[in-house]
C-alpha atoms as a PDB file:
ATOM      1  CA  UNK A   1       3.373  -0.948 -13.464  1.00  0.00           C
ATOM      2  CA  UNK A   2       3.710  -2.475 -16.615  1.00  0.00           C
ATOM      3  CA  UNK A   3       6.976  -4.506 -18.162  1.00  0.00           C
ATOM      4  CA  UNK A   4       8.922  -2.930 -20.674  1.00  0.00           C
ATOM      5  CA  UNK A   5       8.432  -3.355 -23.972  1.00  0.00           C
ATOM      6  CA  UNK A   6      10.762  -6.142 -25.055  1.00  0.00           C
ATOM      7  CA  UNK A   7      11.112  -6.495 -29.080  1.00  0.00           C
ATOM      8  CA  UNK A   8      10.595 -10.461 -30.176  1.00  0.00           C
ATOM      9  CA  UNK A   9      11.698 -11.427 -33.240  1.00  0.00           C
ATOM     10  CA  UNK A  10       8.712 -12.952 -35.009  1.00  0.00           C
ATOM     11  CA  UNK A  11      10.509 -14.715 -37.653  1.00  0.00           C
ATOM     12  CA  UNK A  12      11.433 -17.650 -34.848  1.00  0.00           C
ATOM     13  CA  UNK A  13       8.218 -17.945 -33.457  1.00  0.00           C
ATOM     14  CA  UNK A  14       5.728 -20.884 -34.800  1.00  0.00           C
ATOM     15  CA  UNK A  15       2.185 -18.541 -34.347  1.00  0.00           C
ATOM     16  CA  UNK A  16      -0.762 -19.871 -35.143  1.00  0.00           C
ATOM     17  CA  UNK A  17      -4.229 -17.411 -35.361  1.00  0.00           C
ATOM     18  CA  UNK A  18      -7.183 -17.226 -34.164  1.00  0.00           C
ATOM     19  CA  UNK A  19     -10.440 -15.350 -35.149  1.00  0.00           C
ATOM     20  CA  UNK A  20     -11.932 -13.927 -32.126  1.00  0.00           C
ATOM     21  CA  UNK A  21     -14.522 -11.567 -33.713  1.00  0.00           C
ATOM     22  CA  UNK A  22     -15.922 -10.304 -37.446  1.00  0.00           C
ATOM     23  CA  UNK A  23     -18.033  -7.121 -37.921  1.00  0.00           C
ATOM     24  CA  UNK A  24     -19.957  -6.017 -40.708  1.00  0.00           C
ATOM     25  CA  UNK A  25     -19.393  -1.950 -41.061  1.00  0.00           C
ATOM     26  CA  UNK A  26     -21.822  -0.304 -43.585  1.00  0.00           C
ATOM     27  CA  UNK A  27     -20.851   3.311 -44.542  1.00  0.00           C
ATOM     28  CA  UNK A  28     -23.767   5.349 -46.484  1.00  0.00           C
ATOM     29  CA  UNK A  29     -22.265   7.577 -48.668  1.00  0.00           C
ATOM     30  CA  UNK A  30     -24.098   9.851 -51.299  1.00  0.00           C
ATOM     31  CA  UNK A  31     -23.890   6.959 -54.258  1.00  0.00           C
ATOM     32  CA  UNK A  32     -25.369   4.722 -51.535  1.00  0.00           C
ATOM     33  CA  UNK A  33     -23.721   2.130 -48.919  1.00  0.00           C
ATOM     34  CA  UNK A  34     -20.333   0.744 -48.680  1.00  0.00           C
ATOM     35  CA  UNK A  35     -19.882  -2.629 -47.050  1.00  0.00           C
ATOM     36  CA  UNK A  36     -16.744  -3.832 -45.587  1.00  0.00           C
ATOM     37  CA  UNK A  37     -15.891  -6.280 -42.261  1.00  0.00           C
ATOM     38  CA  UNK A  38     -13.666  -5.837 -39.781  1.00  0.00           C
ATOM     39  CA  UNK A  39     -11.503  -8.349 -38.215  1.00  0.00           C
ATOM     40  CA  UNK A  40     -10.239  -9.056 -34.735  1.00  0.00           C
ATOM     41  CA  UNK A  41      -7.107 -11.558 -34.492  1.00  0.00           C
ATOM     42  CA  UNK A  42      -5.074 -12.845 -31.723  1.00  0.00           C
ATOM     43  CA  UNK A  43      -2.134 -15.045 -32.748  1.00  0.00           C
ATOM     44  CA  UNK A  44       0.295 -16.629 -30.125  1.00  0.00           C
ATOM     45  CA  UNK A  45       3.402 -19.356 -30.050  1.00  0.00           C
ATOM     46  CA  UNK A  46       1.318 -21.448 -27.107  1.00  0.00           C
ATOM     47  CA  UNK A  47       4.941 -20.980 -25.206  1.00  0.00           C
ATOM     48  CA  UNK A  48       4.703 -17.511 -23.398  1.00  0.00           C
ATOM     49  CA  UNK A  49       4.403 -15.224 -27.216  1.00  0.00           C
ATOM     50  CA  UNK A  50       0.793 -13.392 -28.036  1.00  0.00           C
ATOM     51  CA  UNK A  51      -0.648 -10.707 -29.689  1.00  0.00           C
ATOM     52  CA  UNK A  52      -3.872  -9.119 -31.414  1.00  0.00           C
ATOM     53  CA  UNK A  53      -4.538  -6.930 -34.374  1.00  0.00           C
ATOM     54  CA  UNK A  54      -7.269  -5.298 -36.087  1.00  0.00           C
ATOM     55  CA  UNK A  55      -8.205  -5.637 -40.000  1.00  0.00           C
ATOM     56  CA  UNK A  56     -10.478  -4.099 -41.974  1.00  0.00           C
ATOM     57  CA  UNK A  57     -10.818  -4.821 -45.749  1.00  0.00           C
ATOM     58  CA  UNK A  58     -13.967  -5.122 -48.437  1.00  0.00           C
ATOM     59  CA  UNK A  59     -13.824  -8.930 -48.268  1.00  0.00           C
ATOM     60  CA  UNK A  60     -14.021 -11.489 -45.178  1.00  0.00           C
ATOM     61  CA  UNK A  61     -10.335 -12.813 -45.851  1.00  0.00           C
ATOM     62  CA  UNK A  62      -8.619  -9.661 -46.397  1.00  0.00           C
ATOM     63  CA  UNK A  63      -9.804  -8.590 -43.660  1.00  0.00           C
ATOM     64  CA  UNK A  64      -8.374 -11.698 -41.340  1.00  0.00           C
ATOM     65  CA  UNK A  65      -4.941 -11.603 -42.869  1.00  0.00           C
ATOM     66  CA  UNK A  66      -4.668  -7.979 -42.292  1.00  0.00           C
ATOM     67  CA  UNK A  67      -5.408  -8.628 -38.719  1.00  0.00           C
ATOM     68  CA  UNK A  68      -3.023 -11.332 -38.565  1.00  0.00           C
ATOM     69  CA  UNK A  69      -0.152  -9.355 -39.558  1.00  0.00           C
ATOM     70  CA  UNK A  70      -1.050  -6.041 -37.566  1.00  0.00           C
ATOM     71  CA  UNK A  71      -0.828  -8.459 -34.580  1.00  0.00           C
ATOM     72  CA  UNK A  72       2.400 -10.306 -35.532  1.00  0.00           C
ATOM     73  CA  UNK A  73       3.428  -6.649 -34.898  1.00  0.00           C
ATOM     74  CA  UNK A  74       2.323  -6.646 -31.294  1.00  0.00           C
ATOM     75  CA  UNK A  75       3.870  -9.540 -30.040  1.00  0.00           C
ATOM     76  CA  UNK A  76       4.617  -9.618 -26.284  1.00  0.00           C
ATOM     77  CA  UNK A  77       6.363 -12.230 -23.329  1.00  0.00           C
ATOM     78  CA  UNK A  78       4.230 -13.515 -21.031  1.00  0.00           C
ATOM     79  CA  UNK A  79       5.852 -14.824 -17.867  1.00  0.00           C
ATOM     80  CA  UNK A  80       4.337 -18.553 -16.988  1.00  0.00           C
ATOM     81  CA  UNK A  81       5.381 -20.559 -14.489  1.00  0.00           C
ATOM     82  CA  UNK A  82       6.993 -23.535 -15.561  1.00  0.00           C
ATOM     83  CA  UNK A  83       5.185 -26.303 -12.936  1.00  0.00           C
ATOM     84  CA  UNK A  84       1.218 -25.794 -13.726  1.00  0.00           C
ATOM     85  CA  UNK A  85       1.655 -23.785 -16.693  1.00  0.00           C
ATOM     86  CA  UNK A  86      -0.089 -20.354 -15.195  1.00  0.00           C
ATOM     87  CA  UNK A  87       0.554 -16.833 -14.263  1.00  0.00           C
ATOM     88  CA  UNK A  88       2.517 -15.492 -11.852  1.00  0.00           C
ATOM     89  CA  UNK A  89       0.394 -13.361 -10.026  1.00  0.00           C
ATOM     90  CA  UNK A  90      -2.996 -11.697  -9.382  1.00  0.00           C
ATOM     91  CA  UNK A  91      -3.227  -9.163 -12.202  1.00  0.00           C
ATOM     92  CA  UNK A  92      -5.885  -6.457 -12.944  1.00  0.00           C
ATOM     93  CA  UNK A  93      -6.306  -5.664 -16.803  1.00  0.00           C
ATOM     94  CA  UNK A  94      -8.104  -2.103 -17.943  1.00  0.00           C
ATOM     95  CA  UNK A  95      -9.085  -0.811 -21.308  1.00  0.00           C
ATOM     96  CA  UNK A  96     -11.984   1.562 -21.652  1.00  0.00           C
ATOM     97  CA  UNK A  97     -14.850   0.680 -19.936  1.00  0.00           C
ATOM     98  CA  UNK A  98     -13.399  -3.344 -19.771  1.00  0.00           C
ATOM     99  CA  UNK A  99     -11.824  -4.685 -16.972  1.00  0.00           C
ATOM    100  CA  UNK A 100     -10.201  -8.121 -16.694  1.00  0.00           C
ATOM    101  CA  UNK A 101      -9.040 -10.096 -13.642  1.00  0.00           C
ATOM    102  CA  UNK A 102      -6.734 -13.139 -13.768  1.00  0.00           C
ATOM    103  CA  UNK A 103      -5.940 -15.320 -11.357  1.00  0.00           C
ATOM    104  CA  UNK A 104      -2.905 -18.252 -10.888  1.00  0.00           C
ATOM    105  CA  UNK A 105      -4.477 -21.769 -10.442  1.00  0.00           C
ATOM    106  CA  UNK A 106      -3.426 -24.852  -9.194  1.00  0.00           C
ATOM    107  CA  UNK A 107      -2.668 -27.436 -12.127  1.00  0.00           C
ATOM    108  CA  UNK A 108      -5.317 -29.431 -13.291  1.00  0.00           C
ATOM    109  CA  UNK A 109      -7.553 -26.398 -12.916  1.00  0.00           C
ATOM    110  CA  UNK A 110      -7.563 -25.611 -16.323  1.00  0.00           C
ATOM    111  CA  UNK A 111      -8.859 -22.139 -18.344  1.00  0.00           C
ATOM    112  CA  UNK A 112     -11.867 -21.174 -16.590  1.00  0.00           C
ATOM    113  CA  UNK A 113     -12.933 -17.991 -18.913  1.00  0.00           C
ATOM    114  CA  UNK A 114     -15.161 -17.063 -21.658  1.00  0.00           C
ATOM    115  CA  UNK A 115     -14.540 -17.369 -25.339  1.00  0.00           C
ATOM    116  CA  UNK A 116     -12.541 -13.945 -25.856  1.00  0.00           C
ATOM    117  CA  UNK A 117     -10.157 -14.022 -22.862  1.00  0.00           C
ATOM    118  CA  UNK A 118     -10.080 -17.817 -23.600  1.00  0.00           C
ATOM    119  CA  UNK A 119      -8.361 -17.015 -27.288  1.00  0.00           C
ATOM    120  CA  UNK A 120      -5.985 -15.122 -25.954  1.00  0.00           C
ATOM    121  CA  UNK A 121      -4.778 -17.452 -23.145  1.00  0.00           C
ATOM    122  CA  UNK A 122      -4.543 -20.466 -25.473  1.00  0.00           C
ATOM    123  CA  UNK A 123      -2.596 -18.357 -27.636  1.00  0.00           C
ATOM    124  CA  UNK A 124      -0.110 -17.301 -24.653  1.00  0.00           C
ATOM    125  CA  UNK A 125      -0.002 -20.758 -23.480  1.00  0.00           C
ATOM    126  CA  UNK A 126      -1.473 -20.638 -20.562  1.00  0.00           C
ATOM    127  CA  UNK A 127      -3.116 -24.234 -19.354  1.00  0.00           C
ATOM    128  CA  UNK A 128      -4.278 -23.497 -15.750  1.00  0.00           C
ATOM    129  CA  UNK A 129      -5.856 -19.851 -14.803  1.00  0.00           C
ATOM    130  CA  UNK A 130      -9.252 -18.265 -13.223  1.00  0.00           C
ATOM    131  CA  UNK A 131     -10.341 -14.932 -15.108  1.00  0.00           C
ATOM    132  CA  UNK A 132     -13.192 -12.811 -14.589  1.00  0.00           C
ATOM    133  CA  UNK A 133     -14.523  -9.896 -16.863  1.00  0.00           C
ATOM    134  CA  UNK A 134     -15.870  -7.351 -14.797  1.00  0.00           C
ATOM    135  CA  UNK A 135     -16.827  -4.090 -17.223  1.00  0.00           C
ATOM    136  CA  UNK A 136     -17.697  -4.507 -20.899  1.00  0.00           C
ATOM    137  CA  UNK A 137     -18.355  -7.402 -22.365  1.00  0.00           C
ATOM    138  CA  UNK A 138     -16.942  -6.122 -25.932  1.00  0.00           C
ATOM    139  CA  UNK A 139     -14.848  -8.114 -27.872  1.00  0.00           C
ATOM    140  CA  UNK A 140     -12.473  -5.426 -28.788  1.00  0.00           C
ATOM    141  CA  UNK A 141     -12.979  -4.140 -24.919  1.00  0.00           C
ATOM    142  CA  UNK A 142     -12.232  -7.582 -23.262  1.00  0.00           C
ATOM    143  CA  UNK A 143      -9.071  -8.573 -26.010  1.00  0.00           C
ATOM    144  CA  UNK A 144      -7.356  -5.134 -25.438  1.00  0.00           C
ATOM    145  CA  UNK A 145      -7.818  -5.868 -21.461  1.00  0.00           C
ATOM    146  CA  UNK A 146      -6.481  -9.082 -21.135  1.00  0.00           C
ATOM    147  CA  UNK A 147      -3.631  -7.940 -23.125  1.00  0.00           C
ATOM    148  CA  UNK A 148      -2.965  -5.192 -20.992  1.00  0.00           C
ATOM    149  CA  UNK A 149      -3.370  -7.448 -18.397  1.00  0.00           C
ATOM    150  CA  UNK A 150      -0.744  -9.796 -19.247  1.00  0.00           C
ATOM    151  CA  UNK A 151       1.764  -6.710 -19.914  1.00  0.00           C
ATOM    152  CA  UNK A 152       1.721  -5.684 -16.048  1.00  0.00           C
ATOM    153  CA  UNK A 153       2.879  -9.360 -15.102  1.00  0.00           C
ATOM    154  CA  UNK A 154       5.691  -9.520 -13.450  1.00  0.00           C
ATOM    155  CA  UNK A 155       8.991 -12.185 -13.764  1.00  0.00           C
ATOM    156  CA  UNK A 156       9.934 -13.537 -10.626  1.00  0.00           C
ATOM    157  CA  UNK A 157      13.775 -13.676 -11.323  1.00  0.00           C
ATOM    158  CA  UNK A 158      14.072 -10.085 -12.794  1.00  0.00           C
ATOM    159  CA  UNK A 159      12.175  -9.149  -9.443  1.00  0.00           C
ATOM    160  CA  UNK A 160      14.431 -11.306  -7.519  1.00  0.00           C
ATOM    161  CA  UNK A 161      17.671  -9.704  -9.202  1.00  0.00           C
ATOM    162  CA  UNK A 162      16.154  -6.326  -8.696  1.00  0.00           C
ATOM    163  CA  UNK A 163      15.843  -6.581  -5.089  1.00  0.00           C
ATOM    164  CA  UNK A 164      18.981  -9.037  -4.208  1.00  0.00           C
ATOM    165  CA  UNK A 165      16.994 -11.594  -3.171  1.00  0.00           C
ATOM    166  CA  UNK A 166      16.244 -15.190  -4.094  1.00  0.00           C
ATOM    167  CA  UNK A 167      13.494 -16.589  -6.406  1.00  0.00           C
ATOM    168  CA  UNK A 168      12.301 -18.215  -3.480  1.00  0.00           C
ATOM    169  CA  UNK A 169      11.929 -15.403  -1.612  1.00  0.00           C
ATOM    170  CA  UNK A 170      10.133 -13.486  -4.180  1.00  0.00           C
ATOM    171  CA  UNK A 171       7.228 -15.988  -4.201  1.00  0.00           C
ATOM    172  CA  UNK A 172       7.127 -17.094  -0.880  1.00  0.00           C
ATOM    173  CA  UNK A 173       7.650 -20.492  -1.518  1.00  0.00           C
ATOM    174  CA  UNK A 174       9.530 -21.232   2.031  1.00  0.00           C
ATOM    175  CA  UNK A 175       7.500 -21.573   5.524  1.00  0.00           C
ATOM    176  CA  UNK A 176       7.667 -18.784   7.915  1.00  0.00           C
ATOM    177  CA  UNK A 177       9.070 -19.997  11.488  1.00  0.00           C
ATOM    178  CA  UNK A 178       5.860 -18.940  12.795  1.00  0.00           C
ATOM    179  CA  UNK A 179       3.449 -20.820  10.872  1.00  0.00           C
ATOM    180  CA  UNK A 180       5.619 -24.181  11.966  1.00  0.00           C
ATOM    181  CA  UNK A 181       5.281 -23.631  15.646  1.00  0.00           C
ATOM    182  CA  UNK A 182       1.731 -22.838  15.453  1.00  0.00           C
ATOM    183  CA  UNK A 183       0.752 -26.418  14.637  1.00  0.00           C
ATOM    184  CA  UNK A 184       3.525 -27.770  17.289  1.00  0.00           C
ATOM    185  CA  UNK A 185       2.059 -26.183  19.842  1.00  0.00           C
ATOM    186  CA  UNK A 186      -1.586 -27.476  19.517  1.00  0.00           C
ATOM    187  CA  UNK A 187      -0.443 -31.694  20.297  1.00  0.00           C
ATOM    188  CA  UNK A 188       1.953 -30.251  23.153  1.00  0.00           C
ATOM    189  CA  UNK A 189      -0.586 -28.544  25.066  1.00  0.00           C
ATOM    190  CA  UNK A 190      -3.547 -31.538  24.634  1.00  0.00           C
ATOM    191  CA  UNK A 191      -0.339 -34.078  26.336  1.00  0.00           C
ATOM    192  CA  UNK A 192      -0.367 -32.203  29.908  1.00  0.00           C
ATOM    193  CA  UNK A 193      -4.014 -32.035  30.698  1.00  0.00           C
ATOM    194  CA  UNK A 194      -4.437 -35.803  29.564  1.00  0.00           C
ATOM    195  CA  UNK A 195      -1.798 -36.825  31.881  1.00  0.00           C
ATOM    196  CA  UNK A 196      -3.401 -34.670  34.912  1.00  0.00           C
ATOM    197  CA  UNK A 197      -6.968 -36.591  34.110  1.00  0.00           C
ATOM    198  CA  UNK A 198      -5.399 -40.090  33.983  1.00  0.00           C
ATOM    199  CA  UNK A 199      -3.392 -38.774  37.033  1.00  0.00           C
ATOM    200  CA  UNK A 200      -6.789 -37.628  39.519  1.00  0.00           C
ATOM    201  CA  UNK A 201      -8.886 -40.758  38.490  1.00  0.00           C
ATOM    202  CA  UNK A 202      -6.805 -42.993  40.937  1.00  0.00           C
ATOM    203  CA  UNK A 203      -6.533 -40.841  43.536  1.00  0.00           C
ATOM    204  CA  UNK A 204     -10.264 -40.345  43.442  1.00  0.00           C
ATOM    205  CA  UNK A 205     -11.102 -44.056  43.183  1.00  0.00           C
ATOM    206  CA  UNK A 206      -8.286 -44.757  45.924  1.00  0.00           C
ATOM    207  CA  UNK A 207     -10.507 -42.322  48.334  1.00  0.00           C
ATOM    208  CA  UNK A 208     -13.411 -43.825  47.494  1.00  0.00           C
ATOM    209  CA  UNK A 209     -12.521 -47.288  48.069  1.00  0.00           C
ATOM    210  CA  UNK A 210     -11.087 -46.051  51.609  1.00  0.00           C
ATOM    211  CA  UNK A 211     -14.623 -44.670  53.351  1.00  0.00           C
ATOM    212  CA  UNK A 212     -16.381 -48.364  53.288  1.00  0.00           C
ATOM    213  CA  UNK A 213     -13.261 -50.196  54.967  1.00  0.00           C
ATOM    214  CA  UNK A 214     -13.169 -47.158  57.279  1.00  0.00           C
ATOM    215  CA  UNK A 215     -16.997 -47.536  57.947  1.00  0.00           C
ATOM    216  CA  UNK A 216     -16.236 -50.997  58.962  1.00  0.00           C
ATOM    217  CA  UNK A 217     -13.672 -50.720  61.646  1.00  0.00           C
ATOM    218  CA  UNK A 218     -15.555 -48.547  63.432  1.00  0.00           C
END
């Protein structure tokens, strides 16, 4: 289920752009061929902000800044976690016949992903996360996925608020009971059948040591 749409003012945010991809379109028409390029943009804050647009125009430039202000227009909050800079959750992104999969990771993992979905996550701010592309390998395809998939994430504290619980909770941060007596019970059980061992070897040497001077009385 995806977040609402939230409405960002863009007039606070410091974005910064990035050109993901540029097409050449030629369009034959009876006088002969018109060229013109189209432009794929995704701008983002680097604190949580992104968003991509498309431009098309005659010329190379035109066609970038009309991209850049179709996706100032498409801005949306991405939840990160503040320790290790990542997602929040597993999330599956779709769009067409591309699908993207991203992953939390541990800090110091870093952005493992190709150049498209790596544009984007730079431009959300993202430091530490594992993605996979697993349909088309289209630009347009793989942008319009990972975006997607970074609408269905999920904030832990409106989750938390939602269902009365704790943040904590939510995650799943705290140690079951169970888990904790699992590993007590493993050093408990090795103490008994050490102490029965140490316990028999007297005995048997004690027995053994009693058949000679036995043997020797009689």
């Amino acid at each position: 289920m995806r977040a609402p749409i939230e409405k960002i003012d863009v007039s606070s945010l410091e974005l910064k752009d990035q050109v993901v991809a540029i097409n050449r379109v030629t369009k034959v028409v009876k006088g002969g061929k018109n060229l013109s390029f189209t432009a794929l943009v995704v701008v983002g804050d680097g604190h949580g902000h992104a968003g991509f647009g498309l431009g098309k125009a005659r010329e190379v430039a035109s066609a970038i800044k009309k991209g850049i202000e179709a996706a100032k227009k498409n801005i949306v909050r991405v939840p990160i976690t503040a320790k290790g800079a990542t997602i929040t959750h597993t999330v599956l992104g779709r769009f067409g016949s591309g699908r993207v999969l991203l992953k939390p990771a541990s800090d110091g993992t870093g952005v493992i992903a190709g150049a498209t979905v790596r544009a984007v996550m730079s431009a959300a701010g993202i430091q530490n996360i594992l993605t996979k592309s697993l349909g088309s390998t289209t630009a347009h395809n793989v942008v319009k996925a990972t975006m997607d998939a970074l609408t269905r994430l999920k904030d832990p504290a409106r989750v938390a608020r939602l269902r009365g619980l704790s943040v904590e909770e939510v995650v799943g941060i705290e140690v079951r009971p169970g888990e904790s007596r699992l590993f007590e019970v493993k050093p408990v059980e090795a103490k008994p059948e050490e102490a029965k061992d140490d316990a028999a070897t007297p005995v048997e040497a004690g027995a053994d040591e009693a058949k000679p001077v036995a043997e020797g009385e009689a």
